[in-house]
Structures are given as structure tokens and as C-alpha cells.
Protein backbone atom coordinates (compact mmCIF):
# COMPACT_ATOMS: atom_id res chain seq x y z
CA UNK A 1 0.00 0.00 0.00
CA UNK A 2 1.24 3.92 0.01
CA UNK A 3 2.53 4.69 2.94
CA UNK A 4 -0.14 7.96 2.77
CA UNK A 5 0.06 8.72 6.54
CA UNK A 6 3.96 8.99 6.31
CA UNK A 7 3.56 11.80 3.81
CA UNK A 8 0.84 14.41 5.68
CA UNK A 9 1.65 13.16 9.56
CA UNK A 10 4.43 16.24 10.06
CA UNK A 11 2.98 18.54 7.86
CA UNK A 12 0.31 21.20 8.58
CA UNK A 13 -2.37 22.60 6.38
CA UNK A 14 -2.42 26.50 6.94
CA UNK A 15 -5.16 27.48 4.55
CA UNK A 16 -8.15 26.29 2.67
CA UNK A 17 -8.80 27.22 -0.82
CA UNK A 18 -7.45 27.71 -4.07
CA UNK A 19 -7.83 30.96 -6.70
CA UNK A 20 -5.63 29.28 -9.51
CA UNK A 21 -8.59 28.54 -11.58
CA UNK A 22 -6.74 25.74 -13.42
CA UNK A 23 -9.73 24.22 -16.01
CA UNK A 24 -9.01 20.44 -15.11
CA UNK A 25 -8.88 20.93 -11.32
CA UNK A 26 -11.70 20.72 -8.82
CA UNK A 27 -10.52 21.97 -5.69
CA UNK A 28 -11.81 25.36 -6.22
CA UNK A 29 -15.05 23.11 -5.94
CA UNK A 30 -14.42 21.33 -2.87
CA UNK A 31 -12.62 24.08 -0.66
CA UNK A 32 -13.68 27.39 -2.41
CA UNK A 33 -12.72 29.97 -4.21
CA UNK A 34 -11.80 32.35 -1.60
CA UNK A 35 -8.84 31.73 0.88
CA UNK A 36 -9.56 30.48 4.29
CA UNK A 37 -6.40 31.23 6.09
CA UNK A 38 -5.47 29.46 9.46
CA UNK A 39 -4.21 32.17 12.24
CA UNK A 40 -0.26 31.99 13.08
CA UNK A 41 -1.33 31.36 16.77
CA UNK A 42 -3.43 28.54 15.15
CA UNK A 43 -0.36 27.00 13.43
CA UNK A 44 2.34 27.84 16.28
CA UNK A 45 0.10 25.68 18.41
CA UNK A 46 -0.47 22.60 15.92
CA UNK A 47 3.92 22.57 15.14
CA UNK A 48 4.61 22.90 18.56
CA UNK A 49 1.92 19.46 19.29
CA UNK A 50 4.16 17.89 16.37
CA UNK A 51 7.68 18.45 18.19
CA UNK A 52 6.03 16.79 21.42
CA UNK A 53 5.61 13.73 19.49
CA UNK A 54 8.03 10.60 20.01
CA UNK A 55 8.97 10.02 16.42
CA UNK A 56 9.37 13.80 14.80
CA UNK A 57 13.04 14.00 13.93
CA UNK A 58 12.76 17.84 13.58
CA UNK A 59 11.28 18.13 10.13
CA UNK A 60 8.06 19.48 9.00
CA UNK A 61 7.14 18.15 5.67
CA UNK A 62 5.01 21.18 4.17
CA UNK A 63 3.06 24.19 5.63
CA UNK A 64 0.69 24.52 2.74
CA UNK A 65 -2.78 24.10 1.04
CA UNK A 66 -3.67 23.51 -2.24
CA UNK A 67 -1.44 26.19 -3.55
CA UNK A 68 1.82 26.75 -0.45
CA UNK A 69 2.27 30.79 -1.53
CA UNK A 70 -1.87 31.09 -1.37
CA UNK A 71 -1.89 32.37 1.89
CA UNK A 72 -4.23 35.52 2.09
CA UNK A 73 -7.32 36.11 0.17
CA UNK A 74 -6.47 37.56 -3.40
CA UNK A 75 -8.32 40.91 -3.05
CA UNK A 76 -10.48 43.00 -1.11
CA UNK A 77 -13.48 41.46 -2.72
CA UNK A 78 -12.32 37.99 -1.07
CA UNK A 79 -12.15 39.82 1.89
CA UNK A 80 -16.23 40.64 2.25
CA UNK A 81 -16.61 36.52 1.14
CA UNK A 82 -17.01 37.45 -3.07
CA UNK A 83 -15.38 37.17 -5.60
CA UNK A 84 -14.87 38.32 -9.56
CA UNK A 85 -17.81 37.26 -11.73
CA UNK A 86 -16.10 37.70 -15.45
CA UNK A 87 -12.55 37.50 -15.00
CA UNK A 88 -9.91 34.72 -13.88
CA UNK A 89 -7.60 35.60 -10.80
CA UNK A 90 -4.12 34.91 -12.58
CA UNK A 91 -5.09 33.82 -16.29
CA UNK A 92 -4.69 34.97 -19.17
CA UNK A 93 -3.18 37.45 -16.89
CA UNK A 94 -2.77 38.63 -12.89
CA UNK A 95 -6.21 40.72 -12.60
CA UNK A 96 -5.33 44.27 -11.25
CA UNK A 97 -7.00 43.92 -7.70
CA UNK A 98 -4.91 40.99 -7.46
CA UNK A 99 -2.93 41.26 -3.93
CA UNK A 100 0.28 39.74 -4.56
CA UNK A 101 2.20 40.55 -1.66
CA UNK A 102 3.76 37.32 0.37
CA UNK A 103 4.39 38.68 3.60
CA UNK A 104 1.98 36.47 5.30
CA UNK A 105 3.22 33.61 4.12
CA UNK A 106 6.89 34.83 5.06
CA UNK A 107 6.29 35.40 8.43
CA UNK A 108 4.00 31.45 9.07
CA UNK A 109 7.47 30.17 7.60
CA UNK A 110 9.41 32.08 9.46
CA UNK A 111 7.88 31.79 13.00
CA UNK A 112 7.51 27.85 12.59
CA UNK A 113 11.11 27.25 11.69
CA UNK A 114 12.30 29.29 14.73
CA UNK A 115 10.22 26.47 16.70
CA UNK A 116 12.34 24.71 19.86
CA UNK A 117 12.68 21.00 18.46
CA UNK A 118 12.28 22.30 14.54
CA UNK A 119 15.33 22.07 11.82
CA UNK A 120 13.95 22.24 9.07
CA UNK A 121 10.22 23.29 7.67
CA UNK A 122 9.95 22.28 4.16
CA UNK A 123 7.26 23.23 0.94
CA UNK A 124 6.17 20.25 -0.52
CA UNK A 125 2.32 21.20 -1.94
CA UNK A 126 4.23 23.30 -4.55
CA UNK A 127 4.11 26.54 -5.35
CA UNK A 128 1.84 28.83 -7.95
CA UNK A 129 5.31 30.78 -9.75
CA UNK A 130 2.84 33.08 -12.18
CA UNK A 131 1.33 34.89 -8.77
CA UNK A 132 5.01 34.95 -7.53
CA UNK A 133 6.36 36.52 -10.29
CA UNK A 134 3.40 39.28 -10.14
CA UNK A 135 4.97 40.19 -6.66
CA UNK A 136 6.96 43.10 -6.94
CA UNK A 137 9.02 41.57 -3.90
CA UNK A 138 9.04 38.65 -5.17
CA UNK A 139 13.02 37.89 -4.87
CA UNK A 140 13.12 38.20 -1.07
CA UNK A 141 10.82 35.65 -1.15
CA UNK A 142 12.36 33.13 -3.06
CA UNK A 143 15.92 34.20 -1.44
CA UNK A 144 14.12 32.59 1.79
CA UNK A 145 12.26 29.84 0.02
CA UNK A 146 15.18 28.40 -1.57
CA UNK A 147 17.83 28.77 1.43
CA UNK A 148 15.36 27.87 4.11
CA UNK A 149 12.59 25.78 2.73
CA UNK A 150 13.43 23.61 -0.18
CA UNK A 151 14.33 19.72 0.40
CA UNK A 152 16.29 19.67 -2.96
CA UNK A 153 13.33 19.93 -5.26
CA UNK A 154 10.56 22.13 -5.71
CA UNK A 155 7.45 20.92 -7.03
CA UNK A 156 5.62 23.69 -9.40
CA UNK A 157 2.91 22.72 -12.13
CA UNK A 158 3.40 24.15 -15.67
CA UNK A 159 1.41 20.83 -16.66
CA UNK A 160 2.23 21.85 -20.59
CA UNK A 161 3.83 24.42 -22.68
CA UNK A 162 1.96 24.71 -25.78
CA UNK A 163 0.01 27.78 -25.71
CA UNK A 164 -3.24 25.93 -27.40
CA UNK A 165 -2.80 23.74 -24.25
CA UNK A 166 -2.19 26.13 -21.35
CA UNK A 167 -5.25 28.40 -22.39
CA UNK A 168 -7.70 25.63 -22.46
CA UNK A 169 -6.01 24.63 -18.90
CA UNK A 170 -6.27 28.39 -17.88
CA UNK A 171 -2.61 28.27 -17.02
CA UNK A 172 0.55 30.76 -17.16
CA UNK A 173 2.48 30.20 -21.01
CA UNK A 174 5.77 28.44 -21.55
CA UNK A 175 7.48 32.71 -21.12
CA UNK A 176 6.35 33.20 -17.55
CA UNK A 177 7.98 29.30 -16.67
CA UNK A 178 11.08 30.15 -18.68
CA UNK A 179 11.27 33.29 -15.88
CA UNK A 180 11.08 31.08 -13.50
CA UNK A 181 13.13 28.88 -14.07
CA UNK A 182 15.60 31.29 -14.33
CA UNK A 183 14.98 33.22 -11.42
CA UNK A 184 14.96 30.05 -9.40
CA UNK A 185 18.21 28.82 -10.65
CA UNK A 186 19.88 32.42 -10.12
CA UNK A 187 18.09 32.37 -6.43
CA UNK A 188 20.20 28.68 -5.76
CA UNK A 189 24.02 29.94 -6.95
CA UNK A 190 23.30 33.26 -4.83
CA UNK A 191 22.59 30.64 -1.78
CA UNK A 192 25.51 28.24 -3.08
CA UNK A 193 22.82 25.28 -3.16
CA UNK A 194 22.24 22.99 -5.89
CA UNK A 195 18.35 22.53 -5.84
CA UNK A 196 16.34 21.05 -8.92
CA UNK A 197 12.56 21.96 -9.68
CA UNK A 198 10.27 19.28 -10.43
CA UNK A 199 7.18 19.57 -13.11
CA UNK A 200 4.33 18.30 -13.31
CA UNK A 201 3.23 17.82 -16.75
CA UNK A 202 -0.10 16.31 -18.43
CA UNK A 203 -1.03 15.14 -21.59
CA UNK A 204 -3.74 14.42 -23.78
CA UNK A 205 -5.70 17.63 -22.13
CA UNK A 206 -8.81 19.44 -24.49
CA UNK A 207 -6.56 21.08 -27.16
CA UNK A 208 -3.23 19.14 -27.00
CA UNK A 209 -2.95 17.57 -30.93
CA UNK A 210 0.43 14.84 -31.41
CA UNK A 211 2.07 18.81 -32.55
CA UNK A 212 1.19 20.48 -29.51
CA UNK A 213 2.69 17.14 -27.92
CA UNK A 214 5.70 17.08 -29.90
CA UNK A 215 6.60 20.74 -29.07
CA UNK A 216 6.77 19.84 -25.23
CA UNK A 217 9.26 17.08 -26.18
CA UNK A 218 11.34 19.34 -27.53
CA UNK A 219 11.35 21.82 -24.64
CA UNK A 220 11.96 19.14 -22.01
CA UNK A 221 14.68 18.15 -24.37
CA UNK A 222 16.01 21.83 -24.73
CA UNK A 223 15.73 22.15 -20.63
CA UNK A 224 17.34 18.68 -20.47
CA UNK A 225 14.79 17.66 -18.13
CA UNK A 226 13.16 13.61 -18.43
CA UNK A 227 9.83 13.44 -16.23
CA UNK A 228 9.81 10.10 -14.24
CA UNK A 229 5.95 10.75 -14.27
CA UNK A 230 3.36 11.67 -16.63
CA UNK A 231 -0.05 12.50 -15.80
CA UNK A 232 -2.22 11.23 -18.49
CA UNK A 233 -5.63 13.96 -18.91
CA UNK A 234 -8.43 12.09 -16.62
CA UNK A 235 -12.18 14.43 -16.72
CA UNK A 236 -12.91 15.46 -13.39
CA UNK A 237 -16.65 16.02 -12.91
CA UNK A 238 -17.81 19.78 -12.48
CA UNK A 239 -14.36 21.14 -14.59
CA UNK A 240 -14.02 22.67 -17.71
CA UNK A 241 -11.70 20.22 -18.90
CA UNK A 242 -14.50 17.68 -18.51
CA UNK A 243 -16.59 19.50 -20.26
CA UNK A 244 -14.63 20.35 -23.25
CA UNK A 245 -13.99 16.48 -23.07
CA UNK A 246 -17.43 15.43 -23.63
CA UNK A 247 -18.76 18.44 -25.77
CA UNK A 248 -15.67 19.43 -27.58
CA UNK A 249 -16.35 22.74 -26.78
CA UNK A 250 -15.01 25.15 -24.78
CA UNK A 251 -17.99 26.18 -22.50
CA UNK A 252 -16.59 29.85 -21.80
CA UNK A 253 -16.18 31.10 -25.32
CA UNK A 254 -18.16 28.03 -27.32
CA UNK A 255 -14.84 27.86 -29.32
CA UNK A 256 -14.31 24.63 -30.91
CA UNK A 257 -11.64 22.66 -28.59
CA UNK A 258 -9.88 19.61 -30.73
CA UNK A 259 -10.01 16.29 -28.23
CA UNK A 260 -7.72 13.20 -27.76
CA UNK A 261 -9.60 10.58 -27.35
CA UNK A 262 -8.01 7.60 -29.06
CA UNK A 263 -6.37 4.88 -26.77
CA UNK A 264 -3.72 4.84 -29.59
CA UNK A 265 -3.31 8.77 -30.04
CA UNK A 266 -3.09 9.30 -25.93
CA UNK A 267 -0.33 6.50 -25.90
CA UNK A 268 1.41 8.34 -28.15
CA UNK A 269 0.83 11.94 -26.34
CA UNK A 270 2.14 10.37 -23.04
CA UNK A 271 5.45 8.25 -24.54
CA UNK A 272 6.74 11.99 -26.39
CA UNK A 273 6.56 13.16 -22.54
CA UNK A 274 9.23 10.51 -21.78
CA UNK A 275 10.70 9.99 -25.22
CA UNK A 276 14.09 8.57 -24.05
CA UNK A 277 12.55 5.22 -22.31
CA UNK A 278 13.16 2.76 -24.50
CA UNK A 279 10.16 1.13 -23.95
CA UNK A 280 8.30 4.15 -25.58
CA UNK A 281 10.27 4.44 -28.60
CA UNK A 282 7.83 2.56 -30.96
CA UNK A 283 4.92 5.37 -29.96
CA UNK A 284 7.32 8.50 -30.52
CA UNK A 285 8.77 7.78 -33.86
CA UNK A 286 5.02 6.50 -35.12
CA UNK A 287 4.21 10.12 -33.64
CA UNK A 288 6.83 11.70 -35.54
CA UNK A 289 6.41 9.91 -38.60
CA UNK A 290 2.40 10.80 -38.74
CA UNK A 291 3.35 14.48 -37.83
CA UNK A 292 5.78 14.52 -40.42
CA UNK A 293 8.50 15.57 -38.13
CA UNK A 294 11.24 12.85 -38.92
CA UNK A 295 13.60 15.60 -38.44
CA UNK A 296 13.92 14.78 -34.80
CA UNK A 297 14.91 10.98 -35.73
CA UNK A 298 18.53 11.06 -36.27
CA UNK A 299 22.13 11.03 -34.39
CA UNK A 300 21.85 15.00 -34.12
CA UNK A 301 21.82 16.91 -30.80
CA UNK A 302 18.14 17.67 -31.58
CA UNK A 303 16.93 14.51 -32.29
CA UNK A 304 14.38 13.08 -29.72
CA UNK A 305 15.47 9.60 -31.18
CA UNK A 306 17.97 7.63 -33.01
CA UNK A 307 17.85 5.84 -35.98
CA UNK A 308 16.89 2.22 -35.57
CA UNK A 309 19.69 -0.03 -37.55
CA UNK A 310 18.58 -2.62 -39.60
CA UNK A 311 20.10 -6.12 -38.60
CA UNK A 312 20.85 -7.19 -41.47
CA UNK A 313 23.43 -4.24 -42.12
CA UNK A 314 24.97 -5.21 -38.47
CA UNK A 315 25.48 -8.95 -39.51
CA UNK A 316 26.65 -8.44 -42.96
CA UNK A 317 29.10 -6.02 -41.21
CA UNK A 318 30.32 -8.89 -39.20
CA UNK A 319 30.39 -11.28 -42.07
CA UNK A 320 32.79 -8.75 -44.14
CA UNK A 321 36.02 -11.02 -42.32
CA UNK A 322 36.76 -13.27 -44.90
CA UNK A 323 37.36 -16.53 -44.42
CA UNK A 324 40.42 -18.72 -43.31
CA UNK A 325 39.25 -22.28 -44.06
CA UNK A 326 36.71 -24.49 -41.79
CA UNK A 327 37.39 -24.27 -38.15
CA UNK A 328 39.96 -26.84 -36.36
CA UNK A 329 38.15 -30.24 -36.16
CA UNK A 330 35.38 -29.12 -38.87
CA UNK A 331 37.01 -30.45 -41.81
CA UNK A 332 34.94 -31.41 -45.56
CA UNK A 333 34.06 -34.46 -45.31
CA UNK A 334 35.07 -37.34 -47.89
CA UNK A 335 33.59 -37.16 -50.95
């Protein structure tokens, strides 16, 4: 079984809620739109319960929610229990009430790593980068994240990179990742720490054709970066993405959204995602043969695979020795 008690036993929830408005997630549905954050007193008391126990070693796996930076409603309309009726907090782009700051969530870090009995208070439930990026501040904040509160890797969810993909999702474009990325890598040399992030990526979502799949092969190949796991698209009743899975529309705009449906087509979607495991390399090159992109099957740098090499070439390179008579003891027999 998964050991799931192991994972959330040392870790504390500090708010409820999520404003990401990602298409294919329901949590907004279960927990709310709003933020429901916990008070500091409130999560003082539950870390210092956790160092009385017998078996904490010192380390608190996540203070978090559904989104770790979410820690204060969005905007003052979240603050007298509403929200925006035509507009998206972060997508296509941060809305202008948008409260970005991340002092809150700097000081519940702070206060429970300064804890008697605490070395170390980790972020595991990831982090939303697009609404830290709209912080103007938003370098002091990763300074402390990545020195303080980083177990080596950093979970954040791009989920895909093709723009006809991340719209439908309602998520940040391949630009604002590419940011940071960068940002996070120049945040680890100023803290001399060599600290990865780790993406979660999906395929076959409303919108993503074998191109749109292709493309993010190529950027994971550009960024050098080989997921060990690939979400495949599942509908989640009450999303958008489940609706634009079933109708083929896009319920918002009633735009025509193209659907993968195909066992074969979503096989081949999820193997480009992890296009160096052998085991996939069947799927990819039928993907980039039907896409007409055998430009990325070669021995180049850019290639996603290599050539396969017919046996018989192999054996009649073997057999260009010539011979030196029948082996010792093999002689013709009489005639």
C-alpha cells in the first residue's frame, strides 16, 4: 500500500482554498474559491503538538494548502466573502486587484522554523510561480524559500507548454515558466545550493494535438529535463476540462476545442513526454512519422530519437572477415 500517513503526519495545512482557476482541477469546488487562512497562533500551536511527538526527527514536511504561496485572500473582494464574476484571478493574466504581496506567508514560515525541536520546515504542496512573479518583492521571497525551505526539489505545475494547451487549462504560457526557471536557478548559486525543480506535466488535455505534444518534447529536451511521471488527462466532474472532453467545446467562449480521445493517439501523447525510455520508442517515432517531423529521428543533438539499424546491415558487417578455411576439427568431409 502507500505509505499515505507517512507523507501528511508532520505537515500542517495553513489554509483552505485555491484561486488558480486551473480548467481540469476541482478543488476550487471542494474548498472554495476564496482563501480560508489558518491564524499563526493557530499553526504555532499545531507545530509545537508535532515536536512533542516521540517520532518527529525535527522536520516538517510542508506548511501549505492547495497552492503553499496562497496564503491571504487575493483581493479586497475575497475579503467581504465574493469574488470576480467575469474574470480569472491569474489567467490569461494577474487581474489588477490581485494582492500579490507574500508577507503572510513569510512570516507562518518564518515563525515555525524558529520552533524549539524544529530544523527544518519544508514546501512540498508546490508553489503557484505566475502569482510569484506578479509580486513586486518577489526575490526576497524566493531568497528565503530556496535557502530555508526547499528539500532539494521544488514541485511547481506548468502541466504543458503549448500555448493551445495552457489556455484551455487556464494556465501561465511556456514565457512566464522560462522566468522562473531562471529566477529560481539564479536564487540557488546566490545561496551556493544545488536545488532542482520538479514539473508536473499532463497530456492528452482538451486542445493538446500529437504537434502540440511534440513541441513539449522538444522543450523538455532543450531544458534537459526527463519526467519520471506523466499525468495522463483524466475528466474530473464539475471542470471545464470535462466538459470540453465530452462536448468538444469550450464552454466559456463556445470555441471549438480539438479532443484526444483515441487509446492509440493518448499512448502516443504520453510516450513523447518521456521519449528517451526505451520502452516508448515505438509510440514516438510512429508520432513523428504521422506528424511529419522525422527531423527529430537522427544522431543529431536535436533529435528526440535515433535511428533504428537494420540487422541485417549489423550482420553483414560482421560477415565482411573473410574466411580462413573451416574451423579446427570441422574439416569437408570425404567425398
Amino acid at each position: 500500500g502507500v505509505p499515505a500517513l507517512e507523507e501528511v503526519k508532520f505537515s500542517i495545512t495553513a489554509h483552505r482554498g485555491c484561486f488558480g482557476g486551473c480548467a481540469f482541477c476541482a478543488l476550487a469546488s471542494h474548498q472554495g474559491r476564496i482563501i480560508q487562512p489558518r491564524s499563526l497562533a493557530s499553526i504555532i500551536r499545531e507545530a509545537r503538538l508535532l515536536t512533542d511527538l516521540a517520532d518527529f526527527k525535527g522536520y516538517i514536511h510542508d506548511v501549505g494548502g492547495p497552492t503553499a504561496n496562497f496564503h491571504s485572500k487575493a483581493c479586497s473582494l475575497q475579503e467581504k466573502g465574493t469574488s470576480c464574476k467575469d474574470r480569472q484571478c491569474l489567467w490569461p493574466s494577474p487581474c489588477p486587484r490581485l494582492k500579490t504581496g507574500h508577507g503572510s506567508c513569510l512570516e507562518v514560515l518564518k515563525s515555525v522554523r524558529s520552533l524549539p525541536g524544529v530544523k527544518k520546515v519544508f514546501i512540498r504542496s508546490g508553489i503557484r510561480y505566475d502569482y510569484l512573479l506578479a509580486d513586486g518583492g518577489c526575490d526576497a521571497f524566493l531568497s528565503e524559500l530556496v535557502t530555508h525551505h526547499v528539500s532539494g526539489q521544488l514541485k511547481v505545475a506548468p502541466e504543458h507548454i503549448s500555448k493551445n494547451v495552457t489556455d484551455r487549462m487556464r494556465k501561465s504560457d511556456r514565457e512566464t515558466f522560462i522566468k522562473f526557471k531562471k529566477k529560481f536557478e539564479e536564487a540557488n548559486k546566490k545561496a551556493g545550493k544545488k536545488q532542482f525543480l520538479v514539473p508536473y506535466l499532463m497530456s492528452s488535455h482538451p486542445g493538446s494535438t500529437l504537434k502540440d505534444a511534440i513541441e513539449l518534447a522538444e522543450f523538455l529536451r532543450d531544458i534537459r529535463y526527463q519526467p519520471e511521471q506523466v499525468q495522463d488527462f483524466i475528466p474530473t466532474p464539475g471542470t471545464l476540462s470535462a466538459c470540453m472532453y465530452r462536448t468538444g467545446l469550450d464552454p466559456l467562449t463556445m470555441e471549438s476545442v480539438y479532443v484526444p480521445k483515441t487509446p492509440r493517439e493518448k499512448a502516443m501523447q504520453r510516450a513523447l513526454l518521456q521519449y528517451r525510455n526505451p520502452k516508448n520508442r515505438r509510440l514516438v517515432e510512429q508520432a513523428l512519422r504521422l506528424e511529419g517531423r522525422t527531423d527529430l529521428i537522427g544522431n543529431g543533438p536535436q533529435c528526440l530519437i535515433r535511428p533504428v539499424v537494420a540487422v541485417g546491415k549489423e550482420e553483414g558487417k560482421k560477415g565482411t572477415k573473410r574466411s580462413r578455411g573451416p574451423a579446427k576439427g570441422r574439416g569437408r568431409g570425404r567425398s
